[in-house]
Protein backbone atom coordinates (compact mmCIF):
# COMPACT_ATOMS: atom_id res chain seq x y z
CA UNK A 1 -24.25 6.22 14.01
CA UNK A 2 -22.21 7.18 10.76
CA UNK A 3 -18.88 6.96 10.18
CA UNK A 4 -16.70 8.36 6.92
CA UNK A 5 -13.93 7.43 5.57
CA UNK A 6 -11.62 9.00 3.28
CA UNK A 7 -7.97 8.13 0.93
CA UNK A 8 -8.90 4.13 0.84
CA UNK A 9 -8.30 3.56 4.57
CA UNK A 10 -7.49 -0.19 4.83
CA UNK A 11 -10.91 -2.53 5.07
CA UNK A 12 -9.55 -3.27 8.50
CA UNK A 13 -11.11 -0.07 10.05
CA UNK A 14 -14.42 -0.55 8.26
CA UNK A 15 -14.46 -3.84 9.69
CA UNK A 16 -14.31 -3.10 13.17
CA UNK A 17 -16.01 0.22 12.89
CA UNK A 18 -19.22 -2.03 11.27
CA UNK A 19 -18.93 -4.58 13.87
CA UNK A 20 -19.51 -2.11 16.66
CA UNK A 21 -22.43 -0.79 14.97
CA UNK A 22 -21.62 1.86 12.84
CA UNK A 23 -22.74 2.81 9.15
CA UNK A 24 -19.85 3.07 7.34
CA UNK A 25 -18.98 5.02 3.75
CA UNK A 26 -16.07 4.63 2.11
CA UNK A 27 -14.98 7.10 -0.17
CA UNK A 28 -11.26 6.46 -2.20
CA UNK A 29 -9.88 9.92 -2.56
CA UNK A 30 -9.63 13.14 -0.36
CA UNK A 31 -12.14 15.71 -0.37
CA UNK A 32 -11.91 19.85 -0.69
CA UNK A 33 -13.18 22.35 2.15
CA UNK A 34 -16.60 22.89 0.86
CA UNK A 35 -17.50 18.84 -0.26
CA UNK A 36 -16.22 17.48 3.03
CA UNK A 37 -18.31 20.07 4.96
CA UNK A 38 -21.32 18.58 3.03
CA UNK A 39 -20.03 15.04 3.48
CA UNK A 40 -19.91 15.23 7.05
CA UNK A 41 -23.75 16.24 8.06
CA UNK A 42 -24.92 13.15 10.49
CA UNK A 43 -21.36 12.02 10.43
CA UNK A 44 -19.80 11.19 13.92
CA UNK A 45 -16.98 9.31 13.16
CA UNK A 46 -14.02 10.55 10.67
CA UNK A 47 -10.92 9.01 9.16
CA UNK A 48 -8.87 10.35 6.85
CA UNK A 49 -5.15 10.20 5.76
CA UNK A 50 -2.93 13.04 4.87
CA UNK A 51 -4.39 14.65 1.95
CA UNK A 52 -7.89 15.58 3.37
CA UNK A 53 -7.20 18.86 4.97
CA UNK A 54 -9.83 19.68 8.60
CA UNK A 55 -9.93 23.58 8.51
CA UNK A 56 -11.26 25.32 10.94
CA UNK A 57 -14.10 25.98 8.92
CA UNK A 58 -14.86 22.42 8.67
CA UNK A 59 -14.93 21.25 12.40
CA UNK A 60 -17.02 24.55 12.88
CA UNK A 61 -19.66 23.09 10.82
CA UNK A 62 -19.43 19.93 11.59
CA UNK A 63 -21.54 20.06 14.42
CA UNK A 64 -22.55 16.32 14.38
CA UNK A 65 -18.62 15.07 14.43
CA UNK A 66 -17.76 14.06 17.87
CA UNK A 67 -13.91 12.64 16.59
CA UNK A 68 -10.92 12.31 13.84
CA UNK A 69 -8.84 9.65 13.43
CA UNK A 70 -5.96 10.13 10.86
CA UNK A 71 -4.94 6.77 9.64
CA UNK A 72 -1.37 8.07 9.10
CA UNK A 73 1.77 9.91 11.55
CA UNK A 74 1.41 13.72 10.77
CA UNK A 75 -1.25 15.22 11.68
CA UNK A 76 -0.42 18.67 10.35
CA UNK A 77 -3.13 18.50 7.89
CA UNK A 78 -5.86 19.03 10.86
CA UNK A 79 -6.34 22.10 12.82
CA UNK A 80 -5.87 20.60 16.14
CA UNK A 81 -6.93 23.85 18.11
CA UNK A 82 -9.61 24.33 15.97
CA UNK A 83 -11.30 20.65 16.84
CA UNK A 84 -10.27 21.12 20.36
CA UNK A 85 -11.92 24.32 20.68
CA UNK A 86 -15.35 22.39 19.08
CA UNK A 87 -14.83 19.49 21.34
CA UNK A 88 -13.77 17.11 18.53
CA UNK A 89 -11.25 14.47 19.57
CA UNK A 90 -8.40 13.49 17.21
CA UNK A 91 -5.69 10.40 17.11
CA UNK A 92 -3.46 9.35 15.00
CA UNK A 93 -1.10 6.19 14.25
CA UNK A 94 2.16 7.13 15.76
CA UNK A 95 3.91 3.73 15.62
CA UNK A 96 1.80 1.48 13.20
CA UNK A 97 4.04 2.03 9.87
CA UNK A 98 7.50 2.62 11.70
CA UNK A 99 8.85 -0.34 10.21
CA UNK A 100 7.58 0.08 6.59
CA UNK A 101 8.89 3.89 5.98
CA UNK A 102 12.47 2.51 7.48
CA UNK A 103 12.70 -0.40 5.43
CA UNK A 104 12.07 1.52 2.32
CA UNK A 105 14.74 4.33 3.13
CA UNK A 106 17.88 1.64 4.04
CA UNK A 107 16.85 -0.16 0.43
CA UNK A 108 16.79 3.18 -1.03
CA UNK A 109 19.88 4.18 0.77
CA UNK A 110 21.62 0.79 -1.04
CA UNK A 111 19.70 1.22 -4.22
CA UNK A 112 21.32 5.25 -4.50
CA UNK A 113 24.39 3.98 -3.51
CA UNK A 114 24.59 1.34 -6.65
CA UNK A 115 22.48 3.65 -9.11
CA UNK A 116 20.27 1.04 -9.39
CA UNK A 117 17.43 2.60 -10.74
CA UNK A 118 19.74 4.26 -13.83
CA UNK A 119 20.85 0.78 -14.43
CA UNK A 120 17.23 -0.97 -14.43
CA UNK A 121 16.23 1.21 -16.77
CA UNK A 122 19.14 0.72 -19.32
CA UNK A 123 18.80 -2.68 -18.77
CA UNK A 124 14.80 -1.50 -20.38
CA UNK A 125 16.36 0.14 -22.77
CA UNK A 126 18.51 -2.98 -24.06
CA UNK A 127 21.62 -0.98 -23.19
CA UNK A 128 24.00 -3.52 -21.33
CA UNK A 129 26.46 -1.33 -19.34
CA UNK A 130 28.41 -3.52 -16.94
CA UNK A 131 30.90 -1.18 -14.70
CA UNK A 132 31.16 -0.02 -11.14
CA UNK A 133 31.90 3.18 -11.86
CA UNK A 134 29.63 5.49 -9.46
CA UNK A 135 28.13 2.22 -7.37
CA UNK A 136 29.40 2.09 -3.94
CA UNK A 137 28.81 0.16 -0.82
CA UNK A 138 26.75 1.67 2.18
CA UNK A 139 29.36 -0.40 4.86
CA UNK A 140 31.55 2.35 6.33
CA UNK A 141 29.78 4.98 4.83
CA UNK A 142 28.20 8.07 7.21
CA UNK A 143 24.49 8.53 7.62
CA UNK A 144 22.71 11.56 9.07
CA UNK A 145 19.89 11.45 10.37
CA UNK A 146 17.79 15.23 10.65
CA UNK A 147 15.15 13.52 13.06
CA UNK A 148 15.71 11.46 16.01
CA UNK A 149 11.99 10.34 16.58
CA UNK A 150 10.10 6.59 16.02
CA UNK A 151 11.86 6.65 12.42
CA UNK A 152 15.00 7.76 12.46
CA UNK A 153 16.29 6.25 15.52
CA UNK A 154 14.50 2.72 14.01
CA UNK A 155 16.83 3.55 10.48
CA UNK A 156 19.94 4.37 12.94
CA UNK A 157 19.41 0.65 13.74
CA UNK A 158 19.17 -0.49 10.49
CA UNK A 159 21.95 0.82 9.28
CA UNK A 160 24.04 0.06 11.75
CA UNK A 161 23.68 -3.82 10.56
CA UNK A 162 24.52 -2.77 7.76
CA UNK A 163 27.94 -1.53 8.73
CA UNK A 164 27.05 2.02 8.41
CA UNK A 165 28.25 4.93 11.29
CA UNK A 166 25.51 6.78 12.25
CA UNK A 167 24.89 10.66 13.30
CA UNK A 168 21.55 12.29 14.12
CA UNK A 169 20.35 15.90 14.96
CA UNK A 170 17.58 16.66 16.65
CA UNK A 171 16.14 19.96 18.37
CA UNK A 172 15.20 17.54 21.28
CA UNK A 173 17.25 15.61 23.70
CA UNK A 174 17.39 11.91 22.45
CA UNK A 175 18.83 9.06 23.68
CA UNK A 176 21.35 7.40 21.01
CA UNK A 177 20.53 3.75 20.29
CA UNK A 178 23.48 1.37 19.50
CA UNK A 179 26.68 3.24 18.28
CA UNK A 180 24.68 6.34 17.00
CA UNK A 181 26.21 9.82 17.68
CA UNK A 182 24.25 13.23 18.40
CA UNK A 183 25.43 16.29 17.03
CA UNK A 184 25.16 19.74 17.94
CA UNK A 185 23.99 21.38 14.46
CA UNK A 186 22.34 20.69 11.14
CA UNK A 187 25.61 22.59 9.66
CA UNK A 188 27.56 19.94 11.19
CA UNK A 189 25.90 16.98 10.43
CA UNK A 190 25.56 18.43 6.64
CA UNK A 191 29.47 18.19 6.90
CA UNK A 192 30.13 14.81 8.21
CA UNK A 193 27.67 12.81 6.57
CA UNK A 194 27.92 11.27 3.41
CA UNK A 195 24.21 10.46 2.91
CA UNK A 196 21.61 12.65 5.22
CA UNK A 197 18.04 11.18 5.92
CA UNK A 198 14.84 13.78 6.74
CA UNK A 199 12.52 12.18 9.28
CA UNK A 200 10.99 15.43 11.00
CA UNK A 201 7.39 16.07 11.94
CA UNK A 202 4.91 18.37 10.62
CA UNK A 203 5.72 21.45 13.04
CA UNK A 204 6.07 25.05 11.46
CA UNK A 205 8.99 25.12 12.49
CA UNK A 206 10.72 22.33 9.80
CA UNK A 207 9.17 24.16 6.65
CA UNK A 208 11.36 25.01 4.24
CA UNK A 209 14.51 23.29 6.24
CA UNK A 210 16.27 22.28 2.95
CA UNK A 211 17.00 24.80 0.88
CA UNK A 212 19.57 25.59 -1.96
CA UNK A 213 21.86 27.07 1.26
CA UNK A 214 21.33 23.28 3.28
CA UNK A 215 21.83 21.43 -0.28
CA UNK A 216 24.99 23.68 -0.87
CA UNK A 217 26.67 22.68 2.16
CA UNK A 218 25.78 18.95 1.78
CA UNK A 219 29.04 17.09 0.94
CA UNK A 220 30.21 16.90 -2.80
CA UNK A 221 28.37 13.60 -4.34
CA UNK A 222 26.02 12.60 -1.31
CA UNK A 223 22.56 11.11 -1.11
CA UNK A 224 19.12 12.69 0.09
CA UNK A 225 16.19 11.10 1.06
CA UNK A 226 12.84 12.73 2.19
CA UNK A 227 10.42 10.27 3.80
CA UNK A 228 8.83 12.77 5.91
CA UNK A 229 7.04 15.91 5.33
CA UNK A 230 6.41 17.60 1.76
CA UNK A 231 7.36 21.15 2.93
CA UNK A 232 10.85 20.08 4.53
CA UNK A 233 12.35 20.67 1.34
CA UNK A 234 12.74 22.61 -2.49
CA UNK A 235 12.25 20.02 -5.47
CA UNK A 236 13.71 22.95 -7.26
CA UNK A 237 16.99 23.60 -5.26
CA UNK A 238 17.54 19.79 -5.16
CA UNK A 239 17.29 19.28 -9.03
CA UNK A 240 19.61 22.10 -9.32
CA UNK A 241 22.08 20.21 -6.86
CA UNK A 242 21.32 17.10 -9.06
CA UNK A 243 22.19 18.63 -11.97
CA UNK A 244 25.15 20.08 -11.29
CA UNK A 245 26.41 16.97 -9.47
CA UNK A 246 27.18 18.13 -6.52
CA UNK A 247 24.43 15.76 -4.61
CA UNK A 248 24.95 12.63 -6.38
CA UNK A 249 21.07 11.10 -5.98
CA UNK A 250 18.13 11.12 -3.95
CA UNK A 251 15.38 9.59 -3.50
CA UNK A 252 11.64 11.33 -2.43
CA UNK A 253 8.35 9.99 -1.31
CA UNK A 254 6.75 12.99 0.22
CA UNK A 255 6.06 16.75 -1.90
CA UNK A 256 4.68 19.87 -0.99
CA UNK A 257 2.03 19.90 -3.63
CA UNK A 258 0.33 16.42 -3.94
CA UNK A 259 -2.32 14.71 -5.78
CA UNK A 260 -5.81 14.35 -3.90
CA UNK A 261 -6.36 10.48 -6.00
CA UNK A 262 -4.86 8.40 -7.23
CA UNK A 263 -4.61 7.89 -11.38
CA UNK A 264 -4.60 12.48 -11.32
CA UNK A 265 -1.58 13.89 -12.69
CA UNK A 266 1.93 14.39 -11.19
CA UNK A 267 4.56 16.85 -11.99
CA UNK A 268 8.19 17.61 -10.26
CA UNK A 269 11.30 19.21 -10.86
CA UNK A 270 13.13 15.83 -10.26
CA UNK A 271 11.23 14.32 -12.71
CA UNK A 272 14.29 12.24 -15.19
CA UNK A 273 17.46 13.01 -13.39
CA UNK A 274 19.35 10.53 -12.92
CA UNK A 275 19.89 8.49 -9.81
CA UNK A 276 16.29 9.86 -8.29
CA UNK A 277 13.66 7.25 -6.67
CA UNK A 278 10.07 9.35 -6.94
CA UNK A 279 7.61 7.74 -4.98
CA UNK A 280 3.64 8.66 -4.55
CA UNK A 281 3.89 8.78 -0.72
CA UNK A 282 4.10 4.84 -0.38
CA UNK A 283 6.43 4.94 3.22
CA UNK A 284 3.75 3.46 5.18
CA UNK A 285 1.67 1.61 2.13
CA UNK A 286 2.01 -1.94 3.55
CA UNK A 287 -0.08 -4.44 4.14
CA UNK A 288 1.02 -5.07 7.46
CA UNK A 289 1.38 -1.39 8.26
CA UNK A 290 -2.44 -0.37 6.76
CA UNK A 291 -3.94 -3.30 8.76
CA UNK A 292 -2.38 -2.03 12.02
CA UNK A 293 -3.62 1.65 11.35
CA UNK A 294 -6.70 0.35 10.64
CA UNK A 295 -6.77 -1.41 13.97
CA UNK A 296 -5.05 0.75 16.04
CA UNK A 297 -6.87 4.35 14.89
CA UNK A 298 -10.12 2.54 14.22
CA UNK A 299 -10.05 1.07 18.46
CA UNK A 300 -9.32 4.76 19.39
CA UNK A 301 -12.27 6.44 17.97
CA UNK A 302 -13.98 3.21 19.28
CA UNK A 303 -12.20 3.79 22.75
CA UNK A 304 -12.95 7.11 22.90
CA UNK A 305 -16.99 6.96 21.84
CA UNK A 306 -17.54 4.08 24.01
CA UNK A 307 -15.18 4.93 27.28
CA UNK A 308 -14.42 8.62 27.23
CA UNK A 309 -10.41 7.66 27.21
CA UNK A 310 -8.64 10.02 25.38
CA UNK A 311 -4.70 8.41 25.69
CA UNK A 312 -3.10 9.58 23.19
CA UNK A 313 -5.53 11.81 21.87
CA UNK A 314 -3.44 14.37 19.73
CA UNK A 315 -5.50 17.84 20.77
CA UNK A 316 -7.35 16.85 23.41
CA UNK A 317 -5.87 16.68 27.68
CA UNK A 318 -5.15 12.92 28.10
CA UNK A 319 -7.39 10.91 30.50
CA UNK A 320 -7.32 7.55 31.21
CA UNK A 321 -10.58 6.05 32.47
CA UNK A 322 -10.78 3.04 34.74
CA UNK A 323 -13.71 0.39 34.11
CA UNK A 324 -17.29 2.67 33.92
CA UNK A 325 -19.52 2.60 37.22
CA UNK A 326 -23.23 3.37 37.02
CA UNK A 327 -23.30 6.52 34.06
CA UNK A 328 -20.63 8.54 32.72
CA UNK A 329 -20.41 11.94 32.44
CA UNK A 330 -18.05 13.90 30.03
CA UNK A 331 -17.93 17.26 30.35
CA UNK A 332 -15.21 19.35 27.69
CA UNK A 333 -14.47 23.17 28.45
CA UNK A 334 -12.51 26.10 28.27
CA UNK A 335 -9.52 25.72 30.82
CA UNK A 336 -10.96 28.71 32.51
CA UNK A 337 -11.13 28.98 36.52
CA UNK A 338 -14.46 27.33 38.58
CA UNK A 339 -15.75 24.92 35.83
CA UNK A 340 -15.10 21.80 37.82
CA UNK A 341 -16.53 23.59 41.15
CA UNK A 342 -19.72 24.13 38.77
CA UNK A 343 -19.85 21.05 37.50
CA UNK A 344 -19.61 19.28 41.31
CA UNK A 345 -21.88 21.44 42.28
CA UNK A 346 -24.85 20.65 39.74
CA UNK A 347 -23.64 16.20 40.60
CA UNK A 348 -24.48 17.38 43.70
CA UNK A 349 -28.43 19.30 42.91
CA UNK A 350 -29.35 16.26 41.00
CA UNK A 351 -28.15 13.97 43.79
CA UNK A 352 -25.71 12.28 41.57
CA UNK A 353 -23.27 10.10 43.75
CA UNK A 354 -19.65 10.50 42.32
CA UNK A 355 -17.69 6.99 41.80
CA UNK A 356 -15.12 7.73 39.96
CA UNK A 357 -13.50 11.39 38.55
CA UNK A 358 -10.74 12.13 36.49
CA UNK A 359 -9.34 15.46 35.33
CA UNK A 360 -6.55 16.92 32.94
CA UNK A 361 -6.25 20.52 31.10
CA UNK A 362 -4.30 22.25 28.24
CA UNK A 363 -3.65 25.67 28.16
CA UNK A 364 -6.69 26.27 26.37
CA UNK A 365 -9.37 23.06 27.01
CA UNK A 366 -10.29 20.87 29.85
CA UNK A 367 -11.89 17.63 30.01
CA UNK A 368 -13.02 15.38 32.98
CA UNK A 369 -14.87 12.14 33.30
CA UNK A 370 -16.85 11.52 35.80
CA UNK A 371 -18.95 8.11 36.79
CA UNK A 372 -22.45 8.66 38.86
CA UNK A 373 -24.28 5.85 40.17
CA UNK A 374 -27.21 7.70 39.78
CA UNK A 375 -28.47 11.37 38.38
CA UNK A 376 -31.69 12.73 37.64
CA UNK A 377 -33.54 13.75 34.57
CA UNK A 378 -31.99 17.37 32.95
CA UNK A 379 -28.39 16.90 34.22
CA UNK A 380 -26.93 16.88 30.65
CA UNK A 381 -28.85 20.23 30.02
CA UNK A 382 -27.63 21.65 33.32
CA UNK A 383 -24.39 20.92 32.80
CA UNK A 384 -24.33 22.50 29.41
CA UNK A 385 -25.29 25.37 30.69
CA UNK A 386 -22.31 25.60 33.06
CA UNK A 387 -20.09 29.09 31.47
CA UNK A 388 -17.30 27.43 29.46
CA UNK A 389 -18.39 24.29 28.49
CA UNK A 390 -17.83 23.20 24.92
CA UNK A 391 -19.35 19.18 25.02
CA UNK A 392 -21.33 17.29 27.37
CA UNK A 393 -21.48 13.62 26.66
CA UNK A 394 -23.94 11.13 28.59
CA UNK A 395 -22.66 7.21 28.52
């Protein structure tokens, strides 16, 4: 059993992953179409982060890979249908770095609102410039929130402590934590808010959602952050806005072209303006967060090899197993009509007693566990046979 792992997943997941038997490589930086294709031969287990993109040439040839685990939120870089459609099951780490990516947006949030990082570096420079002109303090200031999910409504928090009023928008209904207030339009919020926080997901539907229109109708001297999604936003329109001092600083930790390892070269618009925090990506780089991902992704592929659970599998339907009796049986298919009929019917030919049986569907895949306390030789091959059937699994 082989297991590969990819962007310097924390030593936590190798750890466990060993410990349960697995052979486990480690390799630092991401990998292109055509190397991880090669990479993956005898590989069942893969983790990866959010550079190494799954195509669905890749999970096509990857006959041997039975699940993903991205050791990150977004998932965007994987083509979810695509592993569904080979059977391939795929998690992620929804909650593990919540807290990390909102601590480091409220200290950016202060650290924009005091110019800190102009004044560090003329303090470098041996240029002593004590004035306030410019710094502000965040307490009675407006923040809006684009993104009312695990992150954003964590920062809405946040910043309420620290005296700040609070606005989100959100194209889903979300309840408002503390004082927070919902509004009904990105227009408005851009209006009202004095410093506007991205925390979207990696949906088609938020590319390109800052633009030099959105930065236009910011208000005159506010503060942007993007801590979510590379593709939310134009570096160039933003420098523009920086330049011309309209948006007063920002900071950045997520582009839509990025480095595949670390130490290769970087290049941005927003490179040297003043009042900009660049960061490579670093939201969730913790300690506390990696070693939770590790964990918590790591126990789902685990979980999912070893039980047939799926909860909160990110492509696949979600089926929660109770405790196995006698063998299980996991049978993956095309949501098409009469699978499960075939399938009962062929338990039944090889005189295999049903204990347990659990079933959910997509719109395009279905997957059900089953427990026999007994079956006879050939049922795996029968059931593969069964019209529709993408993965048969034998625990």
């Amino acid at each position: 059993m082989k297991a590969l792992l990819l962007e310097n997943i924390h030593p936590e997941a190798t750890r466990i992953l060993t410990e349960a038997g697995y052979e486990v490589e480690n390799r630092r930086g991401a990998l292109g179409e055509t190397e991880l294709i090669d990479a993956l031969k005898g590989v069942s287990l893969l983790g990866i982060r959010s550079r190494t993109q799954i195509t669905e040439r890749v999970v096509a040839q990857a006959t041997d890979l039975q699940a993903v685990g991205a050791f990150c939120i977004g998932t965007n870089q994987i083509d979810l249908d695509a592993a569904a459609r080979e059977g391939i099951a795929c998690f992620n780490a929804p909650y593990s770095n919540t807290r990390s990516v909102v601590e480091l947006a409220m200290a950016e949030i202060v650290a924009l609102a005091r110019h800190l990082t102009d004044k560090n570096k003329q303090m470098h420079d041996g240029l002593w410039d004590k004035s306030a002109a410019g710094s502000h303090e965040v307490r009675g200031r407006t923040l809006g929130l684009v993104g009312y999910g695990n992150i954003g409504s964590q920062l809405s928090v946040l910043a309420e402590a620290f005296g700040m009023k609070v606005l989100f928008y959100d194209v889903v209904d979300k309840l408002a934590l503390g004082n927070a207030q919902r509004v009904d339009s990105l227009d408005e919020l851009l209006e009202r808010a004095e410093t506007i926080s991205v925390h979207v997901d990696g949906r088609e539907e938020n590319a390109h959602l800052f633009g030099a229109e959105e930065f236009a109708k910011m208000r005159p001297r506010s503060l942007f952050l993007n801590l979510s999604r590379g593709f939310v936003f134009d570096p160039a329109a933003l420098a523009a806005q920086i330049r011309s001092g309209h948006i007063a600083g920002a900071a950045v930790d997520v582009y839509p072209t990025e480095p595949r390892a670390a130490g290769e070269p970087f290049t941005s618009e927003l490179q040297g303006l003043p009042n900009v925090i660049l960061t490579p990506h670093v939201g969730g780089s913790t300690k506390e967060a990696q070693v939770d991902i590790g964990r918590f992704v790591a126990g789902k592929l685990l979980d999912y090899i070893n039980t047939g659970s799926t909860v909160m599998s990110v492509n696949l339907p979600q089926v929660q197993v109770s405790p196995q009796q006698g063998s299980r049986v996991l049978h993956i298919h095309r949501n098409v009509p009469g699978v499960l009929a075939k399938l009962t019917q062929a338990l039944s030919t090889h005189e295999a007693n049903i204990a347990f049986q659990a079933l959910n569907t997509n719109s395009e895949v279905g997957y059900v566990v089953t427990d026999v306390t007994s079956a006879r030789p050939g049922l795996v091959s029968e059931l593969e046979e069964i019209p529709g059937t993408i993965r048969v699994r034998l625990i």
